[in-house]
C-alpha atoms as a PDB file:
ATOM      1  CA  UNK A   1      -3.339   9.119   7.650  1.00  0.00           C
ATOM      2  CA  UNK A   2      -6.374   8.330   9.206  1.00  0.00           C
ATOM      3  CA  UNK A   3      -8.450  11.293   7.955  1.00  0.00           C
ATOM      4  CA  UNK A   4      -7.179  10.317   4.213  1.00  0.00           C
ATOM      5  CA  UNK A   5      -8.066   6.659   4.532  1.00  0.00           C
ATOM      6  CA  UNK A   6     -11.588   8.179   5.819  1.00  0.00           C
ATOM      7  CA  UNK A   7     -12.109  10.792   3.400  1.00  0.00           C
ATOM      8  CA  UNK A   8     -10.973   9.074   0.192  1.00  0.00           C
ATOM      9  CA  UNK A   9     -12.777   5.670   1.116  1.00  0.00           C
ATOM     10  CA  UNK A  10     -16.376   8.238   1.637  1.00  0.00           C
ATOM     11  CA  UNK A  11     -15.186   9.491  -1.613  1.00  0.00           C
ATOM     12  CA  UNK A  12     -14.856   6.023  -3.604  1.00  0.00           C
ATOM     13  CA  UNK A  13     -17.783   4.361  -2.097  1.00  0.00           C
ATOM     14  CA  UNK A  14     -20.360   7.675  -2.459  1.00  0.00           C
ATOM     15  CA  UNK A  15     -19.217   7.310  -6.238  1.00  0.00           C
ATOM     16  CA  UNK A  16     -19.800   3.975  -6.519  1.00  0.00           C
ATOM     17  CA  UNK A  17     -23.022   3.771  -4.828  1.00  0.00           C
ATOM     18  CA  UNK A  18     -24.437   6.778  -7.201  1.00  0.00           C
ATOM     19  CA  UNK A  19     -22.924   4.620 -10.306  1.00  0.00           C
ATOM     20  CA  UNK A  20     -24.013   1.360  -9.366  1.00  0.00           C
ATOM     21  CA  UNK A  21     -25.675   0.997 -13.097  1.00  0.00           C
ATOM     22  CA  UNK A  22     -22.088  -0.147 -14.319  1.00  0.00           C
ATOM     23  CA  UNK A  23     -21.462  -3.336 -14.222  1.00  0.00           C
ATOM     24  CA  UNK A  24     -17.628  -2.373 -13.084  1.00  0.00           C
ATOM     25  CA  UNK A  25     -18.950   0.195 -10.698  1.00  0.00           C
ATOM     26  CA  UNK A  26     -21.327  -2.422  -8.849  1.00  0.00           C
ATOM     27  CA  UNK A  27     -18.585  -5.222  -9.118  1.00  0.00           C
ATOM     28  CA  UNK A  28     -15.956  -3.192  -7.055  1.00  0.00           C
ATOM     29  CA  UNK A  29     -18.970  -2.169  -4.434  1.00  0.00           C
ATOM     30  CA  UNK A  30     -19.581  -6.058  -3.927  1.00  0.00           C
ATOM     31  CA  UNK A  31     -15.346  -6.497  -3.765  1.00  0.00           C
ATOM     32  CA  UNK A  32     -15.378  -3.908  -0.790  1.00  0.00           C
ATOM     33  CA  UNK A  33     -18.492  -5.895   1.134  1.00  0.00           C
ATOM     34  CA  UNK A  34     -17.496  -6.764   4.036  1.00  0.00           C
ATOM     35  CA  UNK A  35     -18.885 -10.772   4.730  1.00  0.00           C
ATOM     36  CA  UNK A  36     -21.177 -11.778   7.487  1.00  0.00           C
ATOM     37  CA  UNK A  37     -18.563 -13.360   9.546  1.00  0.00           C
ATOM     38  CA  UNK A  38     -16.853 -10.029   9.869  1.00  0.00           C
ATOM     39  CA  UNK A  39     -17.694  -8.223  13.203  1.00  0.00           C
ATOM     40  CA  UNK A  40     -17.854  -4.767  12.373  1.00  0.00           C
ATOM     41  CA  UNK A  41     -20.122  -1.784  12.132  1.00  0.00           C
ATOM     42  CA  UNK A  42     -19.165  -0.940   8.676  1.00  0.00           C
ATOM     43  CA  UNK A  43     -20.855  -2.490   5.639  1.00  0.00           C
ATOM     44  CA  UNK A  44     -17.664  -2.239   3.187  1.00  0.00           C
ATOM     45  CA  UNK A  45     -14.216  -2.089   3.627  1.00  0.00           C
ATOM     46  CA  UNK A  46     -12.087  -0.117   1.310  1.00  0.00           C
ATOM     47  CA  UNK A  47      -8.210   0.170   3.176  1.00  0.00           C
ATOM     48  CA  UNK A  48      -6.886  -3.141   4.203  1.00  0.00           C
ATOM     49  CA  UNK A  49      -7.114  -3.366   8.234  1.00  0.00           C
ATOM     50  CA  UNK A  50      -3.215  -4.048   8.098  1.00  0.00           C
ATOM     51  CA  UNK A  51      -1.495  -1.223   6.915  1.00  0.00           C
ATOM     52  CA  UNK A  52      -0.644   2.088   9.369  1.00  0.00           C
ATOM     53  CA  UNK A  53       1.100   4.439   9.141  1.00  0.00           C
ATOM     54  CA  UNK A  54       4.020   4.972  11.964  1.00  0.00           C
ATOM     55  CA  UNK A  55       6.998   7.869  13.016  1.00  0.00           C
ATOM     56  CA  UNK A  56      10.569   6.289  12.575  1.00  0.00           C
ATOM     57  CA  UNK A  57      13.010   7.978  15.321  1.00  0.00           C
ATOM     58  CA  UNK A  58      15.775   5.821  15.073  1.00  0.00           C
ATOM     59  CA  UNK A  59      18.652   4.799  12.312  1.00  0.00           C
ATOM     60  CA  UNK A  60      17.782   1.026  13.924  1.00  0.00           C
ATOM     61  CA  UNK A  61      14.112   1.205  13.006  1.00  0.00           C
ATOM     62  CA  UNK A  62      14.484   3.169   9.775  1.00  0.00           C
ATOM     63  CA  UNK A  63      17.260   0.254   8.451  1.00  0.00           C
ATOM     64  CA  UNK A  64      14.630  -2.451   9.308  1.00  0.00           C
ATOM     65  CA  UNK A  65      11.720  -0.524   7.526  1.00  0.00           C
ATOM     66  CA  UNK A  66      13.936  -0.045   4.503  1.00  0.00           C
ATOM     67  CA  UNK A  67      15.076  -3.885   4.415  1.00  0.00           C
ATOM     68  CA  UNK A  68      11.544  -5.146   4.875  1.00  0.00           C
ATOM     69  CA  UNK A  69      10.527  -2.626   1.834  1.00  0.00           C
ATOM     70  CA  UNK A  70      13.376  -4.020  -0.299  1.00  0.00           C
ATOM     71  CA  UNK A  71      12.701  -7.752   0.536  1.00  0.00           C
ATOM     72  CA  UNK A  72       8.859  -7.532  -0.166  1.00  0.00           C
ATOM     73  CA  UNK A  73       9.517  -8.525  -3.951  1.00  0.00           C
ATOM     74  CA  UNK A  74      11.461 -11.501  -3.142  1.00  0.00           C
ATOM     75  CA  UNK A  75       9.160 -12.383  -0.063  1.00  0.00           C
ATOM     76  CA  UNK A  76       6.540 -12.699  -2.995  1.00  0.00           C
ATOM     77  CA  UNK A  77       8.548 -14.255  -5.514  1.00  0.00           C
ATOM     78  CA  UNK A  78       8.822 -11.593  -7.814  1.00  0.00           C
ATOM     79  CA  UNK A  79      12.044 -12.014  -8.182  1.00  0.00           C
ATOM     80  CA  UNK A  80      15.132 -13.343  -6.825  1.00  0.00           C
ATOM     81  CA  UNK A  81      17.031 -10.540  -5.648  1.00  0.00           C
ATOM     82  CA  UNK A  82      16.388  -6.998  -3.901  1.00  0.00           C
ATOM     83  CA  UNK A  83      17.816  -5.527  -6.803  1.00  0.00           C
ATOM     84  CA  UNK A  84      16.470  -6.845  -9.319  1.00  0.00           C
ATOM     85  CA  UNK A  85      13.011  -5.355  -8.677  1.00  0.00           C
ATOM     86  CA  UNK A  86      13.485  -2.033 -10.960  1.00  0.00           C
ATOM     87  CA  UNK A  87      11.378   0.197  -8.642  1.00  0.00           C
ATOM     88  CA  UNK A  88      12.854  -0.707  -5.716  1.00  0.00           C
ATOM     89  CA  UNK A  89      15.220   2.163  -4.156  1.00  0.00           C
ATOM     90  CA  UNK A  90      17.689  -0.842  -2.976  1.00  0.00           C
ATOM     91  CA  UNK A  91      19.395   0.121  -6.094  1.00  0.00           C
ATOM     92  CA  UNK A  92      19.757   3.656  -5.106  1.00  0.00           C
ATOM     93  CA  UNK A  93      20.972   2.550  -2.005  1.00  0.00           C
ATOM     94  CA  UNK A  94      23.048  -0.100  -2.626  1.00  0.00           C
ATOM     95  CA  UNK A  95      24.621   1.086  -5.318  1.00  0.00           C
ATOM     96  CA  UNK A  96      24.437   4.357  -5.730  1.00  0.00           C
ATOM     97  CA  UNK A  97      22.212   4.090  -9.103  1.00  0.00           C
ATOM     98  CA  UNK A  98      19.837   6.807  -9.710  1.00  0.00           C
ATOM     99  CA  UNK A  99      19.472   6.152 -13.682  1.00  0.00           C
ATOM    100  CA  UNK A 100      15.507   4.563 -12.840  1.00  0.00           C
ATOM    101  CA  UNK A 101      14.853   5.889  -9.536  1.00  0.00           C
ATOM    102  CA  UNK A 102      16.099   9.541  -8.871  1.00  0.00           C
ATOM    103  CA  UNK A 103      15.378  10.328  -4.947  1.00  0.00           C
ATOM    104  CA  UNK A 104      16.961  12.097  -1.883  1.00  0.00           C
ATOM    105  CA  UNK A 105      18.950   9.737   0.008  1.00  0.00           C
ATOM    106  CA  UNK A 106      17.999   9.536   3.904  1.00  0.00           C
ATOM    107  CA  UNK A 107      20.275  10.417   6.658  1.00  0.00           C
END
């Protein structure tokens, strides 16, 4: 994960550094400027600092990493229930639906 977070953010900022004459290429070059008060060796940020990735080995952790998945719409008031958020798999399941989200079903 590391390596693509590496790669494609080289990739994204080497594009918009050589297309800095559009006005939407320079704007997202300032948006992924790091400020001052950040203590860091890199100029620009392009992956949020928050988000890794991480091997599941048990039914305990992969049931809490699937709840706090499903709950992330309603944690940002999106809506009011798990499954009312159409492209959540808490549908699939919950219920068994596959008619918007088709997927293989974990273990």
């Amino acid at each position: 994960m590391q390596s693509l977070k590496e790669r494609t953010a080289l990739f994204i900022l080497k594009h918009l550094k050589e297309s800095a004459d559009h006005s939407w290429c320079k704007k997202m070059l300032h948006r992924f400027t790091l400020p001052s008060s950040v203590h860091s060796h890199a100029t620009y940020r392009v992956w949020q600092r928050r988000c890794y990735d991480m091997n599941i080995w048990s039914e305990k952790k992969r049931l809490e990493k699937l709840n706090y998945m499903h709950a992330n719409p309603v944690k940002r008031r999106l809506v009011s229930q798990p499954g009312d958020w159409p492209w959540s798999s808490w549908r699939f399941y919950h219920l068994g639906d596959a008619t918007l989200l088709t997927m293989d079903k974990l273990p």
